[in-house]
N, C-alpha and C. Protein backbone atom coordinates (compact mmCIF):
# COMPACT_ATOMS: atom_id res chain seq x y z
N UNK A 1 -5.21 63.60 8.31
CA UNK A 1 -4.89 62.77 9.44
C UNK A 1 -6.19 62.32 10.10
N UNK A 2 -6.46 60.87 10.45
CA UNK A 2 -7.53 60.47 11.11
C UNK A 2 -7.54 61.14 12.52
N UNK A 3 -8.70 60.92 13.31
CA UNK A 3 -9.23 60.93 14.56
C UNK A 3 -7.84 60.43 15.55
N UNK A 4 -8.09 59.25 15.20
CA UNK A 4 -7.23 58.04 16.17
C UNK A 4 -5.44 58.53 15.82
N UNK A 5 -5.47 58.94 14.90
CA UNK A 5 -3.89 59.36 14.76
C UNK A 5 -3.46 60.86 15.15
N UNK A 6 -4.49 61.34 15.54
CA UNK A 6 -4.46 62.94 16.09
C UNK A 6 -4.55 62.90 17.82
N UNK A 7 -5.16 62.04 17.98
CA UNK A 7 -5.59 61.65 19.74
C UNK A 7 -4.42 60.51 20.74
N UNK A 8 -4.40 59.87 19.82
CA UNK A 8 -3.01 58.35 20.19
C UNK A 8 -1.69 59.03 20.42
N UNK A 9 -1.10 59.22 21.29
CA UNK A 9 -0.29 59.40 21.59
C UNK A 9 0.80 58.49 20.34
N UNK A 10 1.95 59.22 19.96
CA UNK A 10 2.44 58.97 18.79
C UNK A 10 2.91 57.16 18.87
N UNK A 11 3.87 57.32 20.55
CA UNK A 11 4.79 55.89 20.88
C UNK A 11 3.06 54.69 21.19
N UNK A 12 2.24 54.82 21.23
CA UNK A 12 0.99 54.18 21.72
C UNK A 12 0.56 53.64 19.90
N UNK A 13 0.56 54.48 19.16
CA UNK A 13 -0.16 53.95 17.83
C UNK A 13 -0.15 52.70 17.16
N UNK A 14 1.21 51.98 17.42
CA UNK A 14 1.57 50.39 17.21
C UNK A 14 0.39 49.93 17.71
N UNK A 15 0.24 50.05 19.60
CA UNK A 15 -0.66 49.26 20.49
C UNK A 15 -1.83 49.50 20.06
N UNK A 16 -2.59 50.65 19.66
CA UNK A 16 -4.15 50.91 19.32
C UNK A 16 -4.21 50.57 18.10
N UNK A 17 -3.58 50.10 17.11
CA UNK A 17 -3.55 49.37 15.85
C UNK A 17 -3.55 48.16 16.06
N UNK A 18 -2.96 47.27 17.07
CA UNK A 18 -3.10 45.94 17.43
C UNK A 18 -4.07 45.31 18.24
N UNK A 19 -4.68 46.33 18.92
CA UNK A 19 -5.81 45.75 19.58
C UNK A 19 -7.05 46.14 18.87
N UNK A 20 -7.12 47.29 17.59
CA UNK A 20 -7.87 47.83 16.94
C UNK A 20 -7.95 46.55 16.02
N UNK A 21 -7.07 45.89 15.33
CA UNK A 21 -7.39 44.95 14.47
C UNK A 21 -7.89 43.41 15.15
N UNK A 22 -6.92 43.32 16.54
CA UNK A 22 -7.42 42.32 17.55
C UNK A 22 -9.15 41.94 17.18
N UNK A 23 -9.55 43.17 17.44
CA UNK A 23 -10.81 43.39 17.90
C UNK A 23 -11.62 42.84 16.59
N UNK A 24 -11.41 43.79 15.29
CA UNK A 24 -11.88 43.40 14.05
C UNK A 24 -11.74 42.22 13.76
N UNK A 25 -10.51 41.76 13.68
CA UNK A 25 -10.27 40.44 12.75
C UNK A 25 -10.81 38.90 14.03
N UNK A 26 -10.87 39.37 14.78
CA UNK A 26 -11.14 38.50 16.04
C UNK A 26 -12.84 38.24 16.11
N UNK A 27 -13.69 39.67 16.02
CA UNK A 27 -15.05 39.33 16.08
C UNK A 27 -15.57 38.21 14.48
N UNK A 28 -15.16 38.50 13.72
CA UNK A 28 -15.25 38.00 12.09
C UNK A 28 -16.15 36.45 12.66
N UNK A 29 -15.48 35.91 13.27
CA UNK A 29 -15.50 34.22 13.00
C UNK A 29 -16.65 34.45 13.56
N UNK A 30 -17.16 34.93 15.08
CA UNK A 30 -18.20 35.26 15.74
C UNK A 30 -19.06 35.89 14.90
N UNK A 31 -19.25 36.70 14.08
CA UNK A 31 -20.14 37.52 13.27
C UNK A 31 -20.53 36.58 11.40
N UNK A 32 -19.59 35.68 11.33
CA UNK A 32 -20.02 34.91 10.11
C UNK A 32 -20.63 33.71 11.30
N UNK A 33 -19.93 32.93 12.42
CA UNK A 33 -21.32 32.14 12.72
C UNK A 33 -22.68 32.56 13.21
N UNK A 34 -23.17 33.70 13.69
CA UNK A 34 -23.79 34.14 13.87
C UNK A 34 -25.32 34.56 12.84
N UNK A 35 -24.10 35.10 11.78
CA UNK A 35 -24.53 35.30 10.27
C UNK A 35 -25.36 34.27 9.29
N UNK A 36 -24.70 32.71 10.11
CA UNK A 36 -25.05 31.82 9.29
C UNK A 36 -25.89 31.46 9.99
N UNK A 37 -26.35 31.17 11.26
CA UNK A 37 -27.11 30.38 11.95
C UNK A 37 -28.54 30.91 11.78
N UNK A 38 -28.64 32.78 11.67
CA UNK A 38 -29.39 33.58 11.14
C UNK A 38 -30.15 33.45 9.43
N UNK A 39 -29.19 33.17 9.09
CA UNK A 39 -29.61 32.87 7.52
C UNK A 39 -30.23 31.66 7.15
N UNK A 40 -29.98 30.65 8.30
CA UNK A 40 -30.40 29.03 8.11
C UNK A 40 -31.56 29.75 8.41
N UNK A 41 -32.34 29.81 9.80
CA UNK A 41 -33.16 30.15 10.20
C UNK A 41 -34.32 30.74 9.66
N UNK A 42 -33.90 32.39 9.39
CA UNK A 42 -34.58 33.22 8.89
C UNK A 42 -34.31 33.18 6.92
N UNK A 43 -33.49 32.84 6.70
CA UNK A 43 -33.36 33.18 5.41
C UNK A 43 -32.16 33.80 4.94
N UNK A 44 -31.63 33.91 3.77
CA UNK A 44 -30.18 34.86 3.41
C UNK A 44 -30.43 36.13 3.68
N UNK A 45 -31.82 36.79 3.84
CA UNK A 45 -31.76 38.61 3.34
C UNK A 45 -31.83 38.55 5.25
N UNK A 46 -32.26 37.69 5.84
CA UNK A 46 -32.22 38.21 7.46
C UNK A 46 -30.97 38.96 7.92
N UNK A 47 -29.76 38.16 8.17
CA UNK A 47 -28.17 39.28 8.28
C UNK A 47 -28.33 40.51 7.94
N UNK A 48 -28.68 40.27 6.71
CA UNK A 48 -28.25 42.07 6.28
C UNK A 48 -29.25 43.01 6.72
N UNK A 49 -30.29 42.23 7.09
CA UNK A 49 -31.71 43.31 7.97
C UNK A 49 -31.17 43.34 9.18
N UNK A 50 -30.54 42.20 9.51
CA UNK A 50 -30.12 42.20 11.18
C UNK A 50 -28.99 43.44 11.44
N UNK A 51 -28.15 43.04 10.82
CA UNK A 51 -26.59 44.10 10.52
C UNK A 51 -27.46 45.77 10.65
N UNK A 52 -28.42 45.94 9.20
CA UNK A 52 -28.50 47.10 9.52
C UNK A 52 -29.05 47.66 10.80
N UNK A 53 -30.51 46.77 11.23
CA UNK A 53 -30.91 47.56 12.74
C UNK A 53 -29.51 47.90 13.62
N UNK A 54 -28.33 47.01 13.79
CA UNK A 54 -27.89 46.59 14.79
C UNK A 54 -26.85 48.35 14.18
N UNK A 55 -26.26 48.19 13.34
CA UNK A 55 -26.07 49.53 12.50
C UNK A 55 -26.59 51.03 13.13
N UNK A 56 -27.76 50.58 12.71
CA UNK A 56 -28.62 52.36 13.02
C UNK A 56 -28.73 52.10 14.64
N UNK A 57 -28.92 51.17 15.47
CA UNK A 57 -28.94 51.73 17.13
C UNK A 57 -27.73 52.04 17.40
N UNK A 58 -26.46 51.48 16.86
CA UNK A 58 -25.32 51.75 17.38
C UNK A 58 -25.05 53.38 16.96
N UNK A 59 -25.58 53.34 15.68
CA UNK A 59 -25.16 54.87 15.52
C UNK A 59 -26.12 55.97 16.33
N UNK A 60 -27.22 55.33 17.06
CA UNK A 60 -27.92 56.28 17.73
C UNK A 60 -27.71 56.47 18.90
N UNK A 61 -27.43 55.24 19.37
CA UNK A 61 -26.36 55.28 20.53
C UNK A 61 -24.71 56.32 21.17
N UNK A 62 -23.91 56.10 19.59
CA UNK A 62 -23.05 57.36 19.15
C UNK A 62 -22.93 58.83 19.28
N UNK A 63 -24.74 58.64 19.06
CA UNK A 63 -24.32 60.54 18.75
C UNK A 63 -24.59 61.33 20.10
N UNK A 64 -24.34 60.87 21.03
CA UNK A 64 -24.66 61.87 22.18
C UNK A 64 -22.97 61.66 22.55
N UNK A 65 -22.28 61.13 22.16
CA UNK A 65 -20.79 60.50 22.40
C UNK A 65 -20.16 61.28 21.26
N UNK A 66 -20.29 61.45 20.68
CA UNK A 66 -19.34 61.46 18.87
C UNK A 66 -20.23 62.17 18.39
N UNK A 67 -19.28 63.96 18.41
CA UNK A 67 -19.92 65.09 18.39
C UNK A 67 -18.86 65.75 18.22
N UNK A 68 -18.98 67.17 17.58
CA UNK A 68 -17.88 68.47 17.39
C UNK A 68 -17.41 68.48 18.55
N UNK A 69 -17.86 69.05 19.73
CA UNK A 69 -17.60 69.37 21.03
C UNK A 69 -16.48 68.24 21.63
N UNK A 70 -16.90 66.69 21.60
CA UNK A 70 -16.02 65.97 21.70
C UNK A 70 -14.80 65.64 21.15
N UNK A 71 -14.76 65.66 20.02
CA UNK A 71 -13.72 65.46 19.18
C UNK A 71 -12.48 66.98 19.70
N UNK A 72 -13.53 68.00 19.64
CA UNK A 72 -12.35 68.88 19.72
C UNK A 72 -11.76 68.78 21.08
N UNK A 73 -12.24 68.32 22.05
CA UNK A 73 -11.87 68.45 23.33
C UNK A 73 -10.85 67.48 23.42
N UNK A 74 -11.05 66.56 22.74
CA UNK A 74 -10.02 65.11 22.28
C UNK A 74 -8.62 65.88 21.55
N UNK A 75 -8.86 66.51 20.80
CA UNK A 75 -7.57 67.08 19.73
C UNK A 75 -6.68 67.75 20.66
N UNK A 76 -7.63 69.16 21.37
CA UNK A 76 -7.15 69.69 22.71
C UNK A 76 -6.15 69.07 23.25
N UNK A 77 -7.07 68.39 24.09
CA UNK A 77 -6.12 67.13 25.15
C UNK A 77 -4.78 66.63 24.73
N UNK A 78 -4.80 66.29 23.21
CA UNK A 78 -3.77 65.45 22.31
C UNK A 78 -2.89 66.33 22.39
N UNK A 79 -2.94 68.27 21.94
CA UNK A 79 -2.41 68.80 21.55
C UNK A 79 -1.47 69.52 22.36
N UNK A 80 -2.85 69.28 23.90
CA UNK A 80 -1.84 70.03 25.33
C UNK A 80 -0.18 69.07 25.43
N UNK A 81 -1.08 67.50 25.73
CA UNK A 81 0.29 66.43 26.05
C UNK A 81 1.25 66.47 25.21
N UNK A 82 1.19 67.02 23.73
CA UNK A 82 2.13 66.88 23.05
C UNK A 82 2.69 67.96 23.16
N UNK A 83 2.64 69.09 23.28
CA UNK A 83 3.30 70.45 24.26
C UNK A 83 3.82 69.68 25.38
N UNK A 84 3.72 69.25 26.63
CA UNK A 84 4.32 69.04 27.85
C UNK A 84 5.01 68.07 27.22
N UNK A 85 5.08 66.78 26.31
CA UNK A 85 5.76 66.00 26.03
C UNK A 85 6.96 66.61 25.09
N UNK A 86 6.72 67.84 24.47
CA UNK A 86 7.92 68.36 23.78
C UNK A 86 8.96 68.99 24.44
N UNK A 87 8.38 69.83 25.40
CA UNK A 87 9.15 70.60 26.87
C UNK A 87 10.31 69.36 27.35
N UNK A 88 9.72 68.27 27.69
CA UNK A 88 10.78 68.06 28.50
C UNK A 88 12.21 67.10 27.58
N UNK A 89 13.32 67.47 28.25
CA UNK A 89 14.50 67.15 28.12
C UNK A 89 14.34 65.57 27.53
N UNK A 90 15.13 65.20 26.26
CA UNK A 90 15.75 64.01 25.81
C UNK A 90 16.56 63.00 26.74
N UNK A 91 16.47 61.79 27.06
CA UNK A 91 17.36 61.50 28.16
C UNK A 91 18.63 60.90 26.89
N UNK A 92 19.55 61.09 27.83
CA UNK A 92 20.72 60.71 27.04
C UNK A 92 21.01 59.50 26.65
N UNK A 93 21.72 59.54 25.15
CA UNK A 93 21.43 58.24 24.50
C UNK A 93 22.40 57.21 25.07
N UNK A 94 22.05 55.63 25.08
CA UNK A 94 22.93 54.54 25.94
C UNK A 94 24.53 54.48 25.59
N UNK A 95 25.16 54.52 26.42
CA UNK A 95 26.37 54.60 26.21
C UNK A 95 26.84 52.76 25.38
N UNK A 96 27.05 52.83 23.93
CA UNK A 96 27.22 51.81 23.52
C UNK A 96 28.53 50.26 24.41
N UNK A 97 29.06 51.03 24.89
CA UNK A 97 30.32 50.49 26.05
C UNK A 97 29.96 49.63 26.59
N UNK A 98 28.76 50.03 27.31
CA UNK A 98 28.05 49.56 28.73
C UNK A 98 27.39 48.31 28.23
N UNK A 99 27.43 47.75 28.60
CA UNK A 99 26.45 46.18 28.50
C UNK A 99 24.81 46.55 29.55
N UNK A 100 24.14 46.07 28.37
CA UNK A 100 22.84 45.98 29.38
C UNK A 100 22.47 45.66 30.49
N UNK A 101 21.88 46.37 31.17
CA UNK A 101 21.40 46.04 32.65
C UNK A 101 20.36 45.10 32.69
């Protein structure tokens, strides 16, 4: 089981998958013009020099964030709410009769 599927609250996972891909498939157009305007410029091998610096600060940036200590405190958290979320009572299912409110 991933990170994000251990931490996401189960009814939430639709929404952090849709704004998770939002995000991906949304930067693309921004990151190929970017890509290209770079490559006119500097050349084809520039991007992929650019990508990686931009790569290694982000991941250096990361690691004081995204750590054992964190993650487990994340699982924790996941693991308490899903205890208090199991405790409480089912509400009763809609009486098919009734017309929507």
């Amino acid at each position: 089981m991933s990170l994000w599927q251990t931490i996401v609250p189960a009814e939430m996972l639709g929404r952090e998958n849709s704004v998770d891909r939002f995000l991906g498939w949304g930067s693309m157009p921004i990151g190929v013009t970017l890509g290209g305007l770079v490559a006119e410029r500097f050349g084809l091998r520039a991007p992929f020099y650019l990508a990686g610096v931009v790569d290694l600060l982000l991941f250096v940036a990361a690691i004081p964030f995204v750590n054992n200590r964190t993650v487990e405190t994340a699982r924790s958290a996941a693991d308490s709410r899903a205890r208090d979320d199991s405790s409480r009572p089912e509400p009763p299912p809609a009486d098919p009769a009734q017309p929507p409110s």
